[in-house]
Protein backbone atom coordinates (compact mmCIF):
# COMPACT_ATOMS: atom_id res chain seq x y z
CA UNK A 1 52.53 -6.82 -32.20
CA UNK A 2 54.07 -4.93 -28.81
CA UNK A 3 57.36 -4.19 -28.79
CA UNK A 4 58.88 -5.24 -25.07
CA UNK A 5 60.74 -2.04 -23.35
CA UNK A 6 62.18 -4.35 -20.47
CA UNK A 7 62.85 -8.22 -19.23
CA UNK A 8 63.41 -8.72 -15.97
CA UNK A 9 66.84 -10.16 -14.62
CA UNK A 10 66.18 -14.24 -14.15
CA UNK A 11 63.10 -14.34 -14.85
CA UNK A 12 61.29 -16.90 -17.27
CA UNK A 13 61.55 -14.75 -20.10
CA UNK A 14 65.03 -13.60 -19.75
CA UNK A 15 66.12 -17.52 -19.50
CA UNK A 16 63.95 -18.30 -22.40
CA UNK A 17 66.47 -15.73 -24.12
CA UNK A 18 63.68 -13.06 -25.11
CA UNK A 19 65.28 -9.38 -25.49
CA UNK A 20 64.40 -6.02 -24.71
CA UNK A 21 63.24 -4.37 -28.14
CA UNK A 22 61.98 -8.14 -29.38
CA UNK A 23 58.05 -7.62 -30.80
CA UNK A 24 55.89 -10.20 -29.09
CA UNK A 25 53.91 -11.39 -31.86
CA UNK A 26 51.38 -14.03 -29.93
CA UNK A 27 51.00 -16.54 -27.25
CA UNK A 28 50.36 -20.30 -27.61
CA UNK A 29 48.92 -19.12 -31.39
CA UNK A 30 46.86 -16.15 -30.15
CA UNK A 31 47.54 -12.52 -31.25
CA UNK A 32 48.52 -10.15 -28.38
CA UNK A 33 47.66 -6.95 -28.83
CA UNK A 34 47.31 -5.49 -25.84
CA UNK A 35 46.86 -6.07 -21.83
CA UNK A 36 43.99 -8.31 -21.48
CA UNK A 37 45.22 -10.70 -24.41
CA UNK A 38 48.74 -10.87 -22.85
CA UNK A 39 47.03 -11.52 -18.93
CA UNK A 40 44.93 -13.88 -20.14
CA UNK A 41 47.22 -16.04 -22.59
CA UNK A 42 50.06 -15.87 -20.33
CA UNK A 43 47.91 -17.76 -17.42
CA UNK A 44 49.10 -21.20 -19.31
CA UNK A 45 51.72 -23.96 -17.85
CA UNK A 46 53.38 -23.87 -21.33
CA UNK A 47 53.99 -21.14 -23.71
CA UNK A 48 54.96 -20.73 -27.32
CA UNK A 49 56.10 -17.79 -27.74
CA UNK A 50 56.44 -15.91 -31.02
CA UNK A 51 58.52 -13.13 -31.89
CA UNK A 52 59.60 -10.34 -34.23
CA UNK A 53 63.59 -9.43 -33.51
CA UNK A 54 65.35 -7.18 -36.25
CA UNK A 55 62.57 -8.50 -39.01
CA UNK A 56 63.40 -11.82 -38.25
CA UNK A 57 61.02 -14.19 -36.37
CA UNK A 58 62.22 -16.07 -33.47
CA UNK A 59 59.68 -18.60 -31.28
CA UNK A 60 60.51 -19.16 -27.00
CA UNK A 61 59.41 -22.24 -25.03
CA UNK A 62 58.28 -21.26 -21.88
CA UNK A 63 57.20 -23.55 -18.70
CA UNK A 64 56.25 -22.49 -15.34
CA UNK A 65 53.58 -22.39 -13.01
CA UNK A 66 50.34 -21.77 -14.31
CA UNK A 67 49.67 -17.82 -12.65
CA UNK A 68 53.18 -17.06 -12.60
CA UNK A 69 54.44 -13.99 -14.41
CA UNK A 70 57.28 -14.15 -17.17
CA UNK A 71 59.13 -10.58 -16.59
CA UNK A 72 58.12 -8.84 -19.68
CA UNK A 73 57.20 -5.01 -18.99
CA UNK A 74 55.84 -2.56 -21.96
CA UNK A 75 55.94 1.41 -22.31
CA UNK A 76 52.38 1.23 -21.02
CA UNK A 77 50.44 -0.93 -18.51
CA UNK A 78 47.74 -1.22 -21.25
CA UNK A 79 50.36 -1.79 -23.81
CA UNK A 80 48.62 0.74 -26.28
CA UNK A 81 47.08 3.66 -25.75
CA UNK A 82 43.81 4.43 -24.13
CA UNK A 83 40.43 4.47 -25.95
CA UNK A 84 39.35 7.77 -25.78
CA UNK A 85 35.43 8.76 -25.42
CA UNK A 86 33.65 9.20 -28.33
CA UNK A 87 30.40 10.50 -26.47
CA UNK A 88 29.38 14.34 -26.19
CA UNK A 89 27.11 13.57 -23.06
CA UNK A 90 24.78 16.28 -22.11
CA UNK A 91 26.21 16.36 -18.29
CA UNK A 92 29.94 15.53 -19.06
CA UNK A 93 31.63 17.01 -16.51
CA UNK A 94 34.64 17.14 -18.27
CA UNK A 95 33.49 19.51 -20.32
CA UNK A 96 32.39 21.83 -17.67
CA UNK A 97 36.25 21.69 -16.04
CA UNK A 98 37.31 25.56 -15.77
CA UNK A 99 40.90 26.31 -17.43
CA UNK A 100 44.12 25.66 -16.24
CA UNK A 101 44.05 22.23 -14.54
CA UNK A 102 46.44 19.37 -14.80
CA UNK A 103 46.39 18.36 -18.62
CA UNK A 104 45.42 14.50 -17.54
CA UNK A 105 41.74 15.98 -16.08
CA UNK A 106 40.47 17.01 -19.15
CA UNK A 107 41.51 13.58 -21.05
CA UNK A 108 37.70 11.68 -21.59
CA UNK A 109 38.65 7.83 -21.27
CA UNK A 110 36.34 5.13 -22.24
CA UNK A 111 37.94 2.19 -22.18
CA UNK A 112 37.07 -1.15 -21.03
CA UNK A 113 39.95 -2.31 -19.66
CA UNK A 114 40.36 0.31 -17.41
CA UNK A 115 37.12 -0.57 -15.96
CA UNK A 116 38.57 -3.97 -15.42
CA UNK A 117 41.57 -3.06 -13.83
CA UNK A 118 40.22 0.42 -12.22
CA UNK A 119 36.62 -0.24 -12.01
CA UNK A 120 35.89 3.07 -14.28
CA UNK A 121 32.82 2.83 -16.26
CA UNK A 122 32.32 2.91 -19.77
CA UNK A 123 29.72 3.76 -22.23
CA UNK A 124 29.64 0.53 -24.48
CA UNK A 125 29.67 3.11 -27.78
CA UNK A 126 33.35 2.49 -28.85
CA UNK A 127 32.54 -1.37 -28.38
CA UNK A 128 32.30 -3.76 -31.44
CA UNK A 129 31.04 -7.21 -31.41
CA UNK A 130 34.46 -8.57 -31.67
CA UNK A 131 35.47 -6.80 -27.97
CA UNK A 132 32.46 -7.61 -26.59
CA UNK A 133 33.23 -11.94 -28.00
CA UNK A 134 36.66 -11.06 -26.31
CA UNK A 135 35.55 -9.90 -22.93
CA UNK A 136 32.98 -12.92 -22.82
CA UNK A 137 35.47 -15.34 -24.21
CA UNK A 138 37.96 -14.33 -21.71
CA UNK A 139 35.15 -13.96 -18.83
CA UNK A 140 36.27 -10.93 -17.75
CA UNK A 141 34.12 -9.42 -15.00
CA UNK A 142 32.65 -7.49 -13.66
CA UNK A 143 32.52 -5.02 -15.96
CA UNK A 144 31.17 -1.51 -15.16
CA UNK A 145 28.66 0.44 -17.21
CA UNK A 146 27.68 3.91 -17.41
CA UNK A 147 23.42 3.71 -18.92
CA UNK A 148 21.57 6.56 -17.75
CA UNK A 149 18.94 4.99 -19.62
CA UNK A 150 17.40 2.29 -21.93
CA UNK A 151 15.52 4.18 -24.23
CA UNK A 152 17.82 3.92 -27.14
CA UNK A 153 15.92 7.49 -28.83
CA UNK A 154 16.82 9.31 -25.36
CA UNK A 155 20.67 7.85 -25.30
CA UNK A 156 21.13 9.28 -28.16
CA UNK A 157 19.83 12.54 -27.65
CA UNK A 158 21.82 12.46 -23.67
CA UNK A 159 24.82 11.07 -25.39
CA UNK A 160 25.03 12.91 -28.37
CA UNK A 161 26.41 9.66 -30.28
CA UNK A 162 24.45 7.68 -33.06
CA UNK A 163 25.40 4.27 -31.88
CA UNK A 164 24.18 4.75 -28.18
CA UNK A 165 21.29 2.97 -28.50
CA UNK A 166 22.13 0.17 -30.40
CA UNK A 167 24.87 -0.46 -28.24
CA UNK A 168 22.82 -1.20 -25.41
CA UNK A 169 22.81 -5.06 -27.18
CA UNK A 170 26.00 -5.37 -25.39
CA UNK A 171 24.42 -5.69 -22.15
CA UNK A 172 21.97 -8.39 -23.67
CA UNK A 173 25.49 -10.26 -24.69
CA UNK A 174 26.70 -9.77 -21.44
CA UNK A 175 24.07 -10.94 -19.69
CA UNK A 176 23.94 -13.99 -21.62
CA UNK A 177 27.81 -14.58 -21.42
CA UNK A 178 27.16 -14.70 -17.87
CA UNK A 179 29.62 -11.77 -17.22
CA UNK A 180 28.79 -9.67 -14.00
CA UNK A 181 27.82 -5.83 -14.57
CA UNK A 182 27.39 -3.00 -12.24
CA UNK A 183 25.37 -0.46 -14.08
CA UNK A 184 25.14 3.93 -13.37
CA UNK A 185 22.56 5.73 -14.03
CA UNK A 186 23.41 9.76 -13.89
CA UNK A 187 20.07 11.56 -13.30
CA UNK A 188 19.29 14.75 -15.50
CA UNK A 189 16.46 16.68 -14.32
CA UNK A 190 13.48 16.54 -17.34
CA UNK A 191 15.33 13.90 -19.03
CA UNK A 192 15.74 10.67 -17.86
CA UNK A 193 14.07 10.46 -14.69
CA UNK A 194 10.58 9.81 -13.38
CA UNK A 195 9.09 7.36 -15.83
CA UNK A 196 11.93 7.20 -17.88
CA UNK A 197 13.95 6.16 -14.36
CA UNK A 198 11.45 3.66 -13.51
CA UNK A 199 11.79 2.04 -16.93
CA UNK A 200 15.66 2.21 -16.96
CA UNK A 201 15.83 0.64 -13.86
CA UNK A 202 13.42 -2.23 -14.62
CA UNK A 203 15.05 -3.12 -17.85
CA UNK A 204 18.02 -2.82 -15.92
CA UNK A 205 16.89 -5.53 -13.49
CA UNK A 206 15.68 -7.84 -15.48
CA UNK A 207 19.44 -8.92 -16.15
CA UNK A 208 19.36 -10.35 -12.35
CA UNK A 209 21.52 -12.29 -11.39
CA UNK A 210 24.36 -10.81 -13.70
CA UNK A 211 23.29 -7.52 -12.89
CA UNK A 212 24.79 -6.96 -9.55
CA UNK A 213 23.94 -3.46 -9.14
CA UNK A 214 22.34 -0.49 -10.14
CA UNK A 215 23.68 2.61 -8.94
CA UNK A 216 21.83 6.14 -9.38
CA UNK A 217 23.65 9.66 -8.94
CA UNK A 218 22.98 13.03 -9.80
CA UNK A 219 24.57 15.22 -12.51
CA UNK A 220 26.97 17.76 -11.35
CA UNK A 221 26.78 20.94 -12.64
CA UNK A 222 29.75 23.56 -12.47
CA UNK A 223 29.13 27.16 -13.00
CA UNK A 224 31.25 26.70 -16.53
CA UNK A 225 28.20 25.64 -18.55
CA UNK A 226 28.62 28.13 -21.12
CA UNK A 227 27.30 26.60 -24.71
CA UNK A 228 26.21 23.61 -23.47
CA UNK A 229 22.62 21.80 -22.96
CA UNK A 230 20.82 23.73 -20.79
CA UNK A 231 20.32 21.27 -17.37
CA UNK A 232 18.38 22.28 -13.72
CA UNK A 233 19.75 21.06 -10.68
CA UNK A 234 17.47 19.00 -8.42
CA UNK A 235 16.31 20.67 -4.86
CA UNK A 236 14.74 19.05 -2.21
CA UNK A 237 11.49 18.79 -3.50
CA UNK A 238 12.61 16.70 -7.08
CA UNK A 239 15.68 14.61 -4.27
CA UNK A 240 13.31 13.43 -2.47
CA UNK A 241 10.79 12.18 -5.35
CA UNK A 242 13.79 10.28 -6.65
CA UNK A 243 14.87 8.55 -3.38
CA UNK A 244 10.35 7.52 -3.64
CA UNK A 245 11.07 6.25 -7.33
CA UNK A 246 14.49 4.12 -6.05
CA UNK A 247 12.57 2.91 -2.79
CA UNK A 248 9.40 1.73 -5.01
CA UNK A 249 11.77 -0.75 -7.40
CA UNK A 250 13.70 -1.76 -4.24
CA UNK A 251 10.27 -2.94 -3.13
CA UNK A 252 9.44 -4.48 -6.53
CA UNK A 253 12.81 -6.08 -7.31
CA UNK A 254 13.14 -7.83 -3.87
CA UNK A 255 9.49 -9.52 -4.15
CA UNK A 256 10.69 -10.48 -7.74
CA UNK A 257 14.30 -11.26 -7.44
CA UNK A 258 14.81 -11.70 -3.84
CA UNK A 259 17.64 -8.68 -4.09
CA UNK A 260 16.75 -4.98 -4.23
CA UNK A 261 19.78 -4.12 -6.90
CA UNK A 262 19.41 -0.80 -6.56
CA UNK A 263 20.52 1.95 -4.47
CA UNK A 264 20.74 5.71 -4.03
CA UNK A 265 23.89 7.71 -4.04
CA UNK A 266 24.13 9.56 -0.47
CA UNK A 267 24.09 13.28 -2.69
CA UNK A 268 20.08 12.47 -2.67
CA UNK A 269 19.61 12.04 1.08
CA UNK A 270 21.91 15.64 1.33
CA UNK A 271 19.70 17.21 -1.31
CA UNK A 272 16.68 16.33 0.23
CA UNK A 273 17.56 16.42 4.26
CA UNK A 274 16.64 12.94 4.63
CA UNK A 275 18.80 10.18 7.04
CA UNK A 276 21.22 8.32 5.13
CA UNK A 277 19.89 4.53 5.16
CA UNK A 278 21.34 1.90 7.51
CA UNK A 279 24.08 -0.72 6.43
CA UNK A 280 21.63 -2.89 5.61
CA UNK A 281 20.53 -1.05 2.71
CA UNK A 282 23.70 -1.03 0.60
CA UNK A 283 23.76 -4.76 0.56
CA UNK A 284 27.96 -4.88 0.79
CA UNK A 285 28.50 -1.76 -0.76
CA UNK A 286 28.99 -2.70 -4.28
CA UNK A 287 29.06 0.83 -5.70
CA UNK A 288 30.80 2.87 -2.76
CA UNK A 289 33.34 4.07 -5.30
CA UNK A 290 30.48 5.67 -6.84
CA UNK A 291 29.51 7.65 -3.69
CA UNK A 292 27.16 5.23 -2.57
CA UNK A 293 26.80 4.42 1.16
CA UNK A 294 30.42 6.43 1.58
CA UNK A 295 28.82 8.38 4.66
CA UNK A 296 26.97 4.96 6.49
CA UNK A 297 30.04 2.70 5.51
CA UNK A 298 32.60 5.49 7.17
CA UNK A 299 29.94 5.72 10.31
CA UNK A 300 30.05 2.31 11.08
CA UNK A 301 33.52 2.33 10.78
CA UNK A 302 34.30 5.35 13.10
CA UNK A 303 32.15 3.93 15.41
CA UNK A 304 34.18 0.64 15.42
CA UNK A 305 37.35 2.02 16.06
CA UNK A 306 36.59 4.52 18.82
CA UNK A 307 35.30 0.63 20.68
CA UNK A 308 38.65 -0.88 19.67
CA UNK A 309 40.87 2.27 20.96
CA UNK A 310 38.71 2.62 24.24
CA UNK A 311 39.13 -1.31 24.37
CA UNK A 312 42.71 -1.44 24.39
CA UNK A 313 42.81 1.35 26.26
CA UNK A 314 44.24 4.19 24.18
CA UNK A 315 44.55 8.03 26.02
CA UNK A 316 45.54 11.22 24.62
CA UNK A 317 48.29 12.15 27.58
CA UNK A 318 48.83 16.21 26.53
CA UNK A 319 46.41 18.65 24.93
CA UNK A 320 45.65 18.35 21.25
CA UNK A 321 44.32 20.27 18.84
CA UNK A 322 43.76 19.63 14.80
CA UNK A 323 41.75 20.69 12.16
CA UNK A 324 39.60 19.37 9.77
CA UNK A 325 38.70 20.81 6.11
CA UNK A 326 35.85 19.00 3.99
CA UNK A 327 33.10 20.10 1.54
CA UNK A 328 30.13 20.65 2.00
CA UNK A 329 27.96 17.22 1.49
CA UNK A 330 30.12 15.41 4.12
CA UNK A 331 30.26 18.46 6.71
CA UNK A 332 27.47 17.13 9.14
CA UNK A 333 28.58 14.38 9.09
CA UNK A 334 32.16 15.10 9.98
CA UNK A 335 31.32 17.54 12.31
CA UNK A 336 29.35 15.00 14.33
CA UNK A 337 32.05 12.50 14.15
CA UNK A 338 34.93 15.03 15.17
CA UNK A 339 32.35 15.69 18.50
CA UNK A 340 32.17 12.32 19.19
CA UNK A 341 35.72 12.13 18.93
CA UNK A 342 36.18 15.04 21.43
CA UNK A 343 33.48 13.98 23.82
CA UNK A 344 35.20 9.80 24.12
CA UNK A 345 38.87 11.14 24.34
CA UNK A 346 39.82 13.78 26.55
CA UNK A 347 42.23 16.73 25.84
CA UNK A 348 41.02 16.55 22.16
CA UNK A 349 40.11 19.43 20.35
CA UNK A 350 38.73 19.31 16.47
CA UNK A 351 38.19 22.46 14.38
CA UNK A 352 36.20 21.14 11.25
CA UNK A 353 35.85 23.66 8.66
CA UNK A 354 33.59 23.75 5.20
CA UNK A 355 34.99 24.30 2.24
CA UNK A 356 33.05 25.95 -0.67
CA UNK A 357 33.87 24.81 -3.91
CA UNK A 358 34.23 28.22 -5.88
CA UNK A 359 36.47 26.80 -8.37
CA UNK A 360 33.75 24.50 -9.80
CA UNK A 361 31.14 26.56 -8.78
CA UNK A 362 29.16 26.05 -5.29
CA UNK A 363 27.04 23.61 -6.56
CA UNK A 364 29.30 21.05 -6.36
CA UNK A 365 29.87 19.63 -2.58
CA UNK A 366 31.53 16.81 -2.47
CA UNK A 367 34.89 16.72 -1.01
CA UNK A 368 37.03 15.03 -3.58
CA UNK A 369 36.44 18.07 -6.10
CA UNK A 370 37.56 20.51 -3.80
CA UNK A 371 40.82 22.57 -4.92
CA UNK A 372 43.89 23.94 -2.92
CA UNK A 373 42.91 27.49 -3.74
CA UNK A 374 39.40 26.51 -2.18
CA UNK A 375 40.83 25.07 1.18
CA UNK A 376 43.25 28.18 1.45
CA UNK A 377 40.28 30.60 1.42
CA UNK A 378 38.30 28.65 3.57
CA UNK A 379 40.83 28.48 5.95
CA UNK A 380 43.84 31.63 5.96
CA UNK A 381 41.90 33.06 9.10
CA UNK A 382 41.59 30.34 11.15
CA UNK A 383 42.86 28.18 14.07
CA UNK A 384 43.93 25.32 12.94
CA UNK A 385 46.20 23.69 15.92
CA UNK A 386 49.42 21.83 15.18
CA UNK A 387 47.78 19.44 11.95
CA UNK A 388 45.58 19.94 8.91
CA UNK A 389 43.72 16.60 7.94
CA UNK A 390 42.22 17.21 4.37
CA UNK A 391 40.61 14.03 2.21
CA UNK A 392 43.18 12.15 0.33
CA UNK A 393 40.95 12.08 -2.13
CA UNK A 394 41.21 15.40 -3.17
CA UNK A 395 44.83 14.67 -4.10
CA UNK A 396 46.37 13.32 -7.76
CA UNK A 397 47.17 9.54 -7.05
CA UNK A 398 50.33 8.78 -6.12
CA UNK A 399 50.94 12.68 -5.54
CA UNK A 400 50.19 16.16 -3.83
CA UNK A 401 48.69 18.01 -6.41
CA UNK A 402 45.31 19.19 -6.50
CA UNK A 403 42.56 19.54 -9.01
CA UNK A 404 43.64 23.40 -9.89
CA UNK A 405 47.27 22.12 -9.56
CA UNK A 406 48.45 23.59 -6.59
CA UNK A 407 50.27 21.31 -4.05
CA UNK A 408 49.82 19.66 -0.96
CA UNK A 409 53.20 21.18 -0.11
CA UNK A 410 52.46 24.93 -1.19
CA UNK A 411 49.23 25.14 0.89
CA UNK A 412 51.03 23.46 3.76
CA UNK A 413 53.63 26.76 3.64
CA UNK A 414 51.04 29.26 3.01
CA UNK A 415 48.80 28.08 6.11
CA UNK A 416 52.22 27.21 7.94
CA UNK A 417 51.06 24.38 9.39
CA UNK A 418 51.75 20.44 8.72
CA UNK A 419 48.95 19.43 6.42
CA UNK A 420 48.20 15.00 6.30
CA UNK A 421 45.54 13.38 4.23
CA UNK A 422 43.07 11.30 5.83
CA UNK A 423 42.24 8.09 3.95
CA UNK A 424 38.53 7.49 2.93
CA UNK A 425 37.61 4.92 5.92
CA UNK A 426 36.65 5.26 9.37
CA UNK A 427 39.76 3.38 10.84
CA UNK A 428 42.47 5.84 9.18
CA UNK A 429 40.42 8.93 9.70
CA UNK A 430 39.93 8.34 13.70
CA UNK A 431 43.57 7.41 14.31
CA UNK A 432 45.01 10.18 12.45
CA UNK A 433 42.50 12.25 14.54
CA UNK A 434 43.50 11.21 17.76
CA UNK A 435 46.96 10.38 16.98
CA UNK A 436 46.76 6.74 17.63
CA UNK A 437 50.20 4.36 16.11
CA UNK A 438 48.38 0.94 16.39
């Protein structure tokens, strides 16, 4: 049962006569006990729905529309709470998070509905067989797994949990449900790489066609490793023998599947000083949440909208200067974008400045883990013109707190200068540069 905190004014449920405080007991004969039973029960033209008001149990007759929603809203979107991780991964880099960051960071979810709705990724370890009938039953998908790898003796020992390997049978299940997966493997130095890569990635593929993707990323390591499993970061030398190991089952899977699967996050092609592939290579970009093809996708989109402003004929009338903060990974490649910028529109002028990530430790370059504290350093000394772009992604959703929970608004005063974040895509990024409406 889950209690209802609020109906909605007119809606079906409110002229069925259901109540705030009324315990919805199940739909059309099915148990609700959370989200994804509710979602998918309530997608019926008729509903019988049964009730729990003051110990007393009530039924309502719904009919409507077959998608249409009935107004009920719960104290949580998940309507219980979420399932925590029960893993004690080797490269969990929530447990290398320094002190004193918002309380949510350090909060391990693993929870399948969340990669439903949010496309996180889970671990399959807090699975039973009964969620995994559920999610076929209900053909949720895709759904998004974290592997690393498909020896079920090495899971274990990376994972730290008894029942990772014998929960790799869900993705057998899955595959035979027919439910889509996009798979992650994160790449530990003398652990489950080289032939233990190779292997992961063709048991991996062998799911084809359900297996839509295979995505493989390095471990980040902070400098707050104290205690833990002793891991090596990868150089150029060990990148670069990776990216060979990725290109080799592209090859393989394409003469055996006709699709290559799997793909290389863009950290690889930093770590080892090698291009970042074409468009063609990331096959739609299945996995750019997971830092895969962010750089090439953003390119091609830059270079699309600096056609479409020229096109319509967009000028920059007065002088204008901004700055630009990023990390390290992306700072070539932002550079070179803020020069093109300068060179197609006159009386533009972009300061782009790297940030080093002291907080986590300098290590870690991307650009969505660096901290207020971090930009301030980087940037008390400097000209930075009449606007501060920084990534949005280094922002709390929905706020303007960063990772070491200082605000948007506190590093605006500090620097005393208006401070905007740039969305991840080419199209927001060059008309927040440039100062374009349209």
């Amino acid at each position: 049962m889950v209690e209802i905190k609020k109906v909605e004014k007119n809606s079906f449920a409110d002229k069925a006569g259901i109540k705030e405080g009324d315990m919805l007991v199940s739909i059309n004969g099915n148990n609700i006990t959370d989200v994804l039973d509710y979602r998918f029960y309530i997608a019926e033209k008729k509903l019988e729905i049964r009730l729990c008001r003051d110990k007393t149990e009530i039924n309502a007759v719904i009919k409507k529309g077959q998608y249409d929603d009935i107004g009920l809203e719960f104290e949580t979107y998940l309507m219980d709470k979420k399932h925590t991780c029960n893993n004690k991964c080797v490269f969990c880099f929530i447990d290398q998070n320094p002190k004193g960051m918002r309380k949510d960071v350090y909060f391990k979810d693993d929870d399948s509905r969340l990669s439903f709705f949010f496309g996180n990724y889970i671990t399959l370890t807090n699975l039973s067989e009964s969620d995994a009938e559920r999610i076929i039953k209900m053909h949720i998908s895709p759904i998004n797994i974290s592997v690393h790898t498909t020896n079920p003796t090495l899971r274990v020992k990376m994972m730290k949990n008894k029942n990772a390997g014998e929960s790799l049978k869900y993705l057998k299940m899955f595959n035979e449900g027919n439910i889509s997966m996009n798979t992650q493997i994160v790449l530990c130095k003398g652990l489950n790489d080289k032939e233990e890569l190779e292997k992961t990635i063709t048991d991996l593929s062998a799911y084809y066609p359900n297996m839509q993707s295979i995505a493989v990323v390095p471990s980040g390591l902070t400098m707050h490793r104290e205690g833990l499993f002793p891991l090596e970061a990868f150089d150029k030398e060990s990148a670069a023998e990776v990216i060979d190991i990725i290109d080799k089952k592209r090859r393989e899977n394409e003469e055996k599947y006709g699709e290559r699967i799997v793909q290389a996050a863009d950290e690889w092609y930093i770590l080892a000083k090698k291009e970042l592939p074409d468009e063609e290579y990331y096959d739609g970009y299945p996995q750019l949440d997971n830092g895969v093809g962010c750089i090439t996708s953003q390119k091609s989109e830059i270079k699309a909208e600096i056609e479409y402003q020229k096109e319509i004929g967009f000028k920059i009338e007065k002088k204008r200067e901004v700055s630009v903060v990023t990390g390290v990974a992306a700072y070539d490649f932002i550079k070179k974008s803020c020069e093109t910028l300068e060179n197609e529109f006159e009386n533009l002028k972009v300061n782009v400045y790297c940030a080093v990530n002291h907080f986590f430790g300098e290590t870690i370059t991307v650009a969505g883990l660096l901290t207020g504290s971090d930009m301030y350093e980087c940037l008390k000394d400097k000209e930075l013109g009449e606007k501060l772009f920084i990534p949005s992604v280094t922002l709390k959703h929905g706020t303007e707190l960063f990772l070491d929970n200082t605000s948007m608004s506190g590093l605006s005063e500090k620097l005393k200068i208006k401070i905007e974040p740039t969305l991840p895509d080419g199209l927001d990024f060059v008309r927040k540069i440039i100062g374009a409406q349209n």
